[in-house]
PDB file of N, CA and C in Angstrom:
ATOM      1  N   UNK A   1     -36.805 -87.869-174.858  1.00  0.00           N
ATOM      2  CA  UNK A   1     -37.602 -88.278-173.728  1.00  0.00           C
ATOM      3  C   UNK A   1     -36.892 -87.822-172.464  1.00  0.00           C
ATOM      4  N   UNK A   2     -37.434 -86.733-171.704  1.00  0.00           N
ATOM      5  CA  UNK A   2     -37.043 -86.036-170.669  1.00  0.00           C
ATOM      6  C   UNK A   2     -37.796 -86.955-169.358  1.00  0.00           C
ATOM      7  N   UNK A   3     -36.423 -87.621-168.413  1.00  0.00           N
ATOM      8  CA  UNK A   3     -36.528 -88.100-167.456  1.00  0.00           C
ATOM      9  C   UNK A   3     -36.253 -87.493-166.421  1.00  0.00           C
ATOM     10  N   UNK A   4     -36.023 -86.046-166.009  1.00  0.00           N
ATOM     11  CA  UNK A   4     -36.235 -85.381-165.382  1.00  0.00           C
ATOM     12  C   UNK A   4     -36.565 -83.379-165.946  1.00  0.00           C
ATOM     13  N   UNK A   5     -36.334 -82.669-164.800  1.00  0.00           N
ATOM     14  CA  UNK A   5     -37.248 -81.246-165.283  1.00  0.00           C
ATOM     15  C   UNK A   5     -36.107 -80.589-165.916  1.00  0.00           C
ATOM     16  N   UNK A   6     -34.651 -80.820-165.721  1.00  0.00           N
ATOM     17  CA  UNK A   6     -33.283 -80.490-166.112  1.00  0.00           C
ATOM     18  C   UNK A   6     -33.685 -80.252-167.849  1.00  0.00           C
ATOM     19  N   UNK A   7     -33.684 -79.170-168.193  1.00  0.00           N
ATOM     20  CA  UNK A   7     -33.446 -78.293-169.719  1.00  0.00           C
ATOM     21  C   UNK A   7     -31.750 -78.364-170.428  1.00  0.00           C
ATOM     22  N   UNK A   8     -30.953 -78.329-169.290  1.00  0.00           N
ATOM     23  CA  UNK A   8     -29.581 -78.241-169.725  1.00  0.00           C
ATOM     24  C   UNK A   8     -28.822 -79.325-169.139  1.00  0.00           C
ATOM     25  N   UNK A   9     -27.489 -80.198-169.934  1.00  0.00           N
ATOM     26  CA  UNK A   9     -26.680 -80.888-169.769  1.00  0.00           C
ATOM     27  C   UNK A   9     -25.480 -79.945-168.868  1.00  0.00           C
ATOM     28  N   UNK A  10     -25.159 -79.235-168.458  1.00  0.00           N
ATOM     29  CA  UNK A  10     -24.793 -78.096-167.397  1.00  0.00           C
ATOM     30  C   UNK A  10     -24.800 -78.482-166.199  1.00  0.00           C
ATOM     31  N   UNK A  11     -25.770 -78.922-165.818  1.00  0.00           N
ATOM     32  CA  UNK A  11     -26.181 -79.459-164.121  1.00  0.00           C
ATOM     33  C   UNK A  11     -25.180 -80.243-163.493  1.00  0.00           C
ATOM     34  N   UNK A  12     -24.693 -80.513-162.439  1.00  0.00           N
ATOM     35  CA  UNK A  12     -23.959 -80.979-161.775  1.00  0.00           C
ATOM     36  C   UNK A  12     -24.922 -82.296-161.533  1.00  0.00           C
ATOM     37  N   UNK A  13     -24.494 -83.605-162.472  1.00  0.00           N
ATOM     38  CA  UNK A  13     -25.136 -84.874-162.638  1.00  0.00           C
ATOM     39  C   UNK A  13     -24.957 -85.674-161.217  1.00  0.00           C
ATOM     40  N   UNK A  14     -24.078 -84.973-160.711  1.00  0.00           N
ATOM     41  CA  UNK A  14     -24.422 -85.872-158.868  1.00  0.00           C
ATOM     42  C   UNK A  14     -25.432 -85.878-158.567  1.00  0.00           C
ATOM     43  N   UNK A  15     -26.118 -84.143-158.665  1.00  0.00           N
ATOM     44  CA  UNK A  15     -27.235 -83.701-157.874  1.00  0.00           C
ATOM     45  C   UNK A  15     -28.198 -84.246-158.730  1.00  0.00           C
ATOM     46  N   UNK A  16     -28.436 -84.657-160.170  1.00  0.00           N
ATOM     47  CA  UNK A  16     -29.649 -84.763-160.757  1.00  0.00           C
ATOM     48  C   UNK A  16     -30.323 -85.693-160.645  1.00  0.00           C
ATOM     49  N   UNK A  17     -29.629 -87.138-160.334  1.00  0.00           N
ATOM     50  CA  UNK A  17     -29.630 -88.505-159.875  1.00  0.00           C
ATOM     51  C   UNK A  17     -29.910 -89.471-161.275  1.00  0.00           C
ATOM     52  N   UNK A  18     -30.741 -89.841-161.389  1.00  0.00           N
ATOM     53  CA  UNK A  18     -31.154 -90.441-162.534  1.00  0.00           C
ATOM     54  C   UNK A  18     -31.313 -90.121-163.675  1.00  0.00           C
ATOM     55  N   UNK A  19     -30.354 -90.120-164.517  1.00  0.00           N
ATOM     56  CA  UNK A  19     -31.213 -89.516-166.276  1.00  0.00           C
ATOM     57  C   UNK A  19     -31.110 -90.255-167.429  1.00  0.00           C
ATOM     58  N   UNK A  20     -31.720 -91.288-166.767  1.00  0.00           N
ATOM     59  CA  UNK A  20     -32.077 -92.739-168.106  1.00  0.00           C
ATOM     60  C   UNK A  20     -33.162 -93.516-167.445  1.00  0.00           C
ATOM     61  N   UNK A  21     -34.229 -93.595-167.865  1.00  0.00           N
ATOM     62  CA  UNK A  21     -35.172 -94.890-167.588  1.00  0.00           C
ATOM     63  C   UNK A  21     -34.722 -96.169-167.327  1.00  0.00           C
ATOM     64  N   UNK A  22     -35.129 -96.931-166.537  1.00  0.00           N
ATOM     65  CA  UNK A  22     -35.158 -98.169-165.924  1.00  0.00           C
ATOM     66  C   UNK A  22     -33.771 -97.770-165.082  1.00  0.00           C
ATOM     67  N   UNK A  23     -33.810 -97.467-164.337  1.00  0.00           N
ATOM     68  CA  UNK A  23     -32.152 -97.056-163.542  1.00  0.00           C
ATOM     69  C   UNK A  23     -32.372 -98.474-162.719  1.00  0.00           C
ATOM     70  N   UNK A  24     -31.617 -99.231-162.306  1.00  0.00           N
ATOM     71  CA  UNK A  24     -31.439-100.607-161.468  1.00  0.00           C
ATOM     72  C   UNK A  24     -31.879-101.912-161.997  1.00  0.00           C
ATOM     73  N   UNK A  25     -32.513-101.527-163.022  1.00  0.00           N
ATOM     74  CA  UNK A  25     -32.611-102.567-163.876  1.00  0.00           C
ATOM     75  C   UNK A  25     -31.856-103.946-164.811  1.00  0.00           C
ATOM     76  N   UNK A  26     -30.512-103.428-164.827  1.00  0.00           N
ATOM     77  CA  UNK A  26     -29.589-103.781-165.745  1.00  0.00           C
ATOM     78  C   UNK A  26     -29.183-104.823-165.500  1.00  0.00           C
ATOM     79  N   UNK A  27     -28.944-105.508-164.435  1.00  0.00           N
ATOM     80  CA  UNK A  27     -28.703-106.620-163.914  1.00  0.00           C
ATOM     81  C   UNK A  27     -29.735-108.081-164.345  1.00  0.00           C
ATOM     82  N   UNK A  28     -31.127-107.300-164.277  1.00  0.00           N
ATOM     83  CA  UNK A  28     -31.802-108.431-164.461  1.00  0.00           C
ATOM     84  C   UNK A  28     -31.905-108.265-166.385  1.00  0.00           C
ATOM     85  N   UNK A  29     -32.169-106.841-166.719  1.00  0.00           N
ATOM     86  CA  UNK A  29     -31.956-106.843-168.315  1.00  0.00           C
ATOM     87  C   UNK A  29     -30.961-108.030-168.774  1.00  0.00           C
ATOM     88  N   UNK A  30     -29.365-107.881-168.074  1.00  0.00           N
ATOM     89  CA  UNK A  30     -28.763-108.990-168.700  1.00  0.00           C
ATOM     90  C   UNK A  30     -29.115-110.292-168.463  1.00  0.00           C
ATOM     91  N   UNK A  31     -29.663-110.356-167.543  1.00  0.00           N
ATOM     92  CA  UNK A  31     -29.706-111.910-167.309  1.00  0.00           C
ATOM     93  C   UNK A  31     -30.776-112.674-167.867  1.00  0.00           C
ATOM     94  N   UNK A  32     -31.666-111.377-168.659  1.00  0.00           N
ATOM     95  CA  UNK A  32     -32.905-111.767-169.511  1.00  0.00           C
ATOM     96  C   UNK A  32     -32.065-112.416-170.656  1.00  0.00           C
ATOM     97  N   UNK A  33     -31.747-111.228-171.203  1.00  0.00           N
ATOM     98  CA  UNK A  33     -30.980-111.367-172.431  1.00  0.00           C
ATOM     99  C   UNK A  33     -29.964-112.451-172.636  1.00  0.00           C
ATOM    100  N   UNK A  34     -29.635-113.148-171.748  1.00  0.00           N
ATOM    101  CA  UNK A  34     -28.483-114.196-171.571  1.00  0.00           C
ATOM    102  C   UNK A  34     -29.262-115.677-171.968  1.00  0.00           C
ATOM    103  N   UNK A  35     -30.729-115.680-170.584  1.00  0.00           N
ATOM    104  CA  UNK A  35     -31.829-116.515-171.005  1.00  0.00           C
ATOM    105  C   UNK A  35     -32.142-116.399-172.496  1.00  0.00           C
ATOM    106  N   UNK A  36     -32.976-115.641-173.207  1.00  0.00           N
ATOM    107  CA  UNK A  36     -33.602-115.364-174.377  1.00  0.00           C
ATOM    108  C   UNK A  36     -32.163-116.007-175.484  1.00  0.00           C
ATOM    109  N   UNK A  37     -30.947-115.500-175.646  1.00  0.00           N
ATOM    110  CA  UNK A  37     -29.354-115.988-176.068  1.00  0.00           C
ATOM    111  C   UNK A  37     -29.873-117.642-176.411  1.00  0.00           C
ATOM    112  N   UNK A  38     -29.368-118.277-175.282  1.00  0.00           N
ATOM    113  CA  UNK A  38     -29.153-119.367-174.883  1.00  0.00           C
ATOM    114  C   UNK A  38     -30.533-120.191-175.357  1.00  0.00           C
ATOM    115  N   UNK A  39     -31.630-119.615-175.077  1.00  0.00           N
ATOM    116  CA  UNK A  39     -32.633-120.268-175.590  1.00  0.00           C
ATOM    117  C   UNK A  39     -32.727-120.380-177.220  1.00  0.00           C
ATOM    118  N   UNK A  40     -32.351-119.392-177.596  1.00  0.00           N
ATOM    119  CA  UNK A  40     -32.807-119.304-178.672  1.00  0.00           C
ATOM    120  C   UNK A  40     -31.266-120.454-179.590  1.00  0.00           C
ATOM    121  N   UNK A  41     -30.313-120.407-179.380  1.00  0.00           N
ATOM    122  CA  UNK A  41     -29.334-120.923-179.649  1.00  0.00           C
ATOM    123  C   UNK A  41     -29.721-122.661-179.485  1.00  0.00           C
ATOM    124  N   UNK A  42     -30.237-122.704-178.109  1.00  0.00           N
ATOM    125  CA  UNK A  42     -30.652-124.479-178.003  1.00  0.00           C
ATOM    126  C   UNK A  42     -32.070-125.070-179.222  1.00  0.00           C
ATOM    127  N   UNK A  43     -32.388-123.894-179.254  1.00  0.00           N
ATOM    128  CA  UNK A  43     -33.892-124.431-180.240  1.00  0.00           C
ATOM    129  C   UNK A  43     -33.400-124.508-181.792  1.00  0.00           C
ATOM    130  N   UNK A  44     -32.281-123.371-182.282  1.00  0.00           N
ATOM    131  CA  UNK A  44     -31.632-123.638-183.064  1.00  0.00           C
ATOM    132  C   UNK A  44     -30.807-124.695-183.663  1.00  0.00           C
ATOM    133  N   UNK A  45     -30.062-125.569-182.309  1.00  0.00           N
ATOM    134  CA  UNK A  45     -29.431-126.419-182.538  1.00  0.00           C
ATOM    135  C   UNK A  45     -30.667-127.965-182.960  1.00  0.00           C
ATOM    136  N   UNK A  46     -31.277-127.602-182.031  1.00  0.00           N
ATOM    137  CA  UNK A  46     -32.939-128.672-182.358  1.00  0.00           C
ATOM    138  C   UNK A  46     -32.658-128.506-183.472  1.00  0.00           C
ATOM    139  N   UNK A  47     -33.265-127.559-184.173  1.00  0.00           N
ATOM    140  CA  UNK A  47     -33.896-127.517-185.960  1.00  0.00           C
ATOM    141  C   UNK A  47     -32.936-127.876-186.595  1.00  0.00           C
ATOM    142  N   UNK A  48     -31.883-127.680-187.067  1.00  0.00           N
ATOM    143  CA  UNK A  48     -30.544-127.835-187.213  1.00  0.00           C
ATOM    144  C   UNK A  48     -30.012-129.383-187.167  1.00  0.00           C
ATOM    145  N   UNK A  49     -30.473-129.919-186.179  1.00  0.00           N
ATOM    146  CA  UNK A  49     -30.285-131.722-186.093  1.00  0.00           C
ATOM    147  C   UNK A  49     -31.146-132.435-186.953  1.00  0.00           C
ATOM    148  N   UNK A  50     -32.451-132.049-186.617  1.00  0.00           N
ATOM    149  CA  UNK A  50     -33.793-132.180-187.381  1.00  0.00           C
ATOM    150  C   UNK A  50     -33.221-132.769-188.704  1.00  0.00           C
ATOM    151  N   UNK A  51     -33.395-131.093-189.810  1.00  0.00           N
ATOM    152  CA  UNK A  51     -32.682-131.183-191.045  1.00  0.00           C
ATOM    153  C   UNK A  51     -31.956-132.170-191.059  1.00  0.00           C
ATOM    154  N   UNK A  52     -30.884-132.051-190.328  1.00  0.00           N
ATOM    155  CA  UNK A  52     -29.651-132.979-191.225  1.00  0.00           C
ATOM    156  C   UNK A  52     -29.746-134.327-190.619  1.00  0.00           C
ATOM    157  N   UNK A  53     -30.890-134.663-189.950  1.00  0.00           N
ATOM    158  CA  UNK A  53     -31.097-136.267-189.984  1.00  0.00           C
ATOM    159  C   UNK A  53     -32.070-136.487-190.772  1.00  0.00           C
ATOM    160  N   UNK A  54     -33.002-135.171-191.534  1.00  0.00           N
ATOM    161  CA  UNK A  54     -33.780-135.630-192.264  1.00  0.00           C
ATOM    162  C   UNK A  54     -33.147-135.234-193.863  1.00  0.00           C
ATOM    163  N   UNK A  55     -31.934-135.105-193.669  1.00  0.00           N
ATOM    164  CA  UNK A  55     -31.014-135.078-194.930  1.00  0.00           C
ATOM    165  C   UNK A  55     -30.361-136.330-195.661  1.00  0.00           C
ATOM    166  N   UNK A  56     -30.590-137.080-194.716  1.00  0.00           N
ATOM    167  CA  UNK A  56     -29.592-138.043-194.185  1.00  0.00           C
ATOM    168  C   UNK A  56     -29.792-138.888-194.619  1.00  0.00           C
ATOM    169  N   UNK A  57     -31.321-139.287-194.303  1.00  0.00           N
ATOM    170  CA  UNK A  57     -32.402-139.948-194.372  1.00  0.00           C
ATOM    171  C   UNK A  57     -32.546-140.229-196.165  1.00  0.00           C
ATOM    172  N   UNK A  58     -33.301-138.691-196.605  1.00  0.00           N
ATOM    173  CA  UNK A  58     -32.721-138.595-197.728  1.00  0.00           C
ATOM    174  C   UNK A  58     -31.695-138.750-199.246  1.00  0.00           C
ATOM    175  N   UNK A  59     -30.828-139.512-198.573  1.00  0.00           N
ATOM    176  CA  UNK A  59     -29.572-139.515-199.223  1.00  0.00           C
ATOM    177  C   UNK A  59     -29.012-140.439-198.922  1.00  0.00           C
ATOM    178  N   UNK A  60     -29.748-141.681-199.036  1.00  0.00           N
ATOM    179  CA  UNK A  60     -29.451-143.180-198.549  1.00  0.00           C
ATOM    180  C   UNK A  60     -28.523-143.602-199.747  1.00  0.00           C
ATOM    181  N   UNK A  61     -27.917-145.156-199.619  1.00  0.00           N
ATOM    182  CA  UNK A  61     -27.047-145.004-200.602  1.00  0.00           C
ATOM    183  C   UNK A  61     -27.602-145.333-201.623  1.00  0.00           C
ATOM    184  N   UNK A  62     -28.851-145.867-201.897  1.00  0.00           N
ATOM    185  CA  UNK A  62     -28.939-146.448-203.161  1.00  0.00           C
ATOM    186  C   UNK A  62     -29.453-145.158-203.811  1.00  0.00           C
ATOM    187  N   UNK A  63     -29.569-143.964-203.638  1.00  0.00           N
ATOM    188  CA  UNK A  63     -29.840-142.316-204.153  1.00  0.00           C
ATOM    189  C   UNK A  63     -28.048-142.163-204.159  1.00  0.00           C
ATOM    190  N   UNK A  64     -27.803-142.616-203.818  1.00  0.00           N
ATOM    191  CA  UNK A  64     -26.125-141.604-204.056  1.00  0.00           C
ATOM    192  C   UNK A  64     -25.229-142.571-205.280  1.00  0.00           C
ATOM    193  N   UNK A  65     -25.402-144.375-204.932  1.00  0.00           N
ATOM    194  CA  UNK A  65     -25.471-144.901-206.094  1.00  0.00           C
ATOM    195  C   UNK A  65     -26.409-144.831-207.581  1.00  0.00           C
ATOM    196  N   UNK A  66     -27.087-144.223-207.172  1.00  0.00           N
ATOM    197  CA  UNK A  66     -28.116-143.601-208.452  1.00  0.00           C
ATOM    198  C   UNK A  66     -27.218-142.387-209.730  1.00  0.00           C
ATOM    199  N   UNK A  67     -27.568-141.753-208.435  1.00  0.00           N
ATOM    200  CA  UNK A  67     -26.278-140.635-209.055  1.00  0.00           C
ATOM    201  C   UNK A  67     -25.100-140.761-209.695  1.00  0.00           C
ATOM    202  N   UNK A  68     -24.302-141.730-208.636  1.00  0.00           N
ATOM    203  CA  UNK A  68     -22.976-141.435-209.009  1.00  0.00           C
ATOM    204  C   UNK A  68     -22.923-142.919-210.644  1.00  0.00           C
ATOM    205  N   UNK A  69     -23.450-143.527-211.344  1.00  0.00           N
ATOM    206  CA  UNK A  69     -23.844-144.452-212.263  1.00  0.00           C
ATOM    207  C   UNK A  69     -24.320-143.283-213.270  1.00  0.00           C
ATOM    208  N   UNK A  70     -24.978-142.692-212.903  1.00  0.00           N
ATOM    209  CA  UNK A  70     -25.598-141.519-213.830  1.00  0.00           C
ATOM    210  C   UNK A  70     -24.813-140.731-214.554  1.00  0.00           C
ATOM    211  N   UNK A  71     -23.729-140.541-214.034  1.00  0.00           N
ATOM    212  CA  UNK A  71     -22.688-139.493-214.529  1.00  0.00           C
ATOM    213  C   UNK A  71     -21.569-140.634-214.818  1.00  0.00           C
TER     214      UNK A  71
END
C-alpha cells in the first residue's frame, strides 16, 4: 500500500514526509488501546468473581462432608 508516488526506498525520507498511514495518530491509538486493556481486564475480573462465588456457593459444607465420608 503506496502512501505516496515514491517507487524507490532511495529518496531522501526528509523530503518525502509521510510514508505510513495515520501519521499523528499514535498518541490517541495508545490511549485507545490502554482504554480497550483496562476495560477488558475489569470485566474480566467481574466474570471471574461471579464464578468463584458461584463456586462457592456450590461447595457448601454439607457437599464437601458428603464427599469426604464417601471415600
Amino acid at each position: 500500500m503506496a502512501t505516496t508516488s515514491y517507487t524507490s526506498w532511495a529518496a531522501d525520507l526528509a523530503e518525502v514526509g509521510a510514508v505510513y498511514p495515520f501519521v499523528g495518530t499514535e498518541v490517541v491509538m495508545v490511549i485507545l488501546g490502554v482504554v480497550f486493556w483496562l476495560t477488558c481486564q475489569i470485566l474480566m475480573s467481574k466474570m471471574e468473581n461471579e464464578e468463584l462465588e458461584a463456586e462457592e456457593k456450590a461447595a457448601g459444607s454439607s457437599s464437601s462432608e458428603g464427599n469426604i465420608n464417601r471415600y
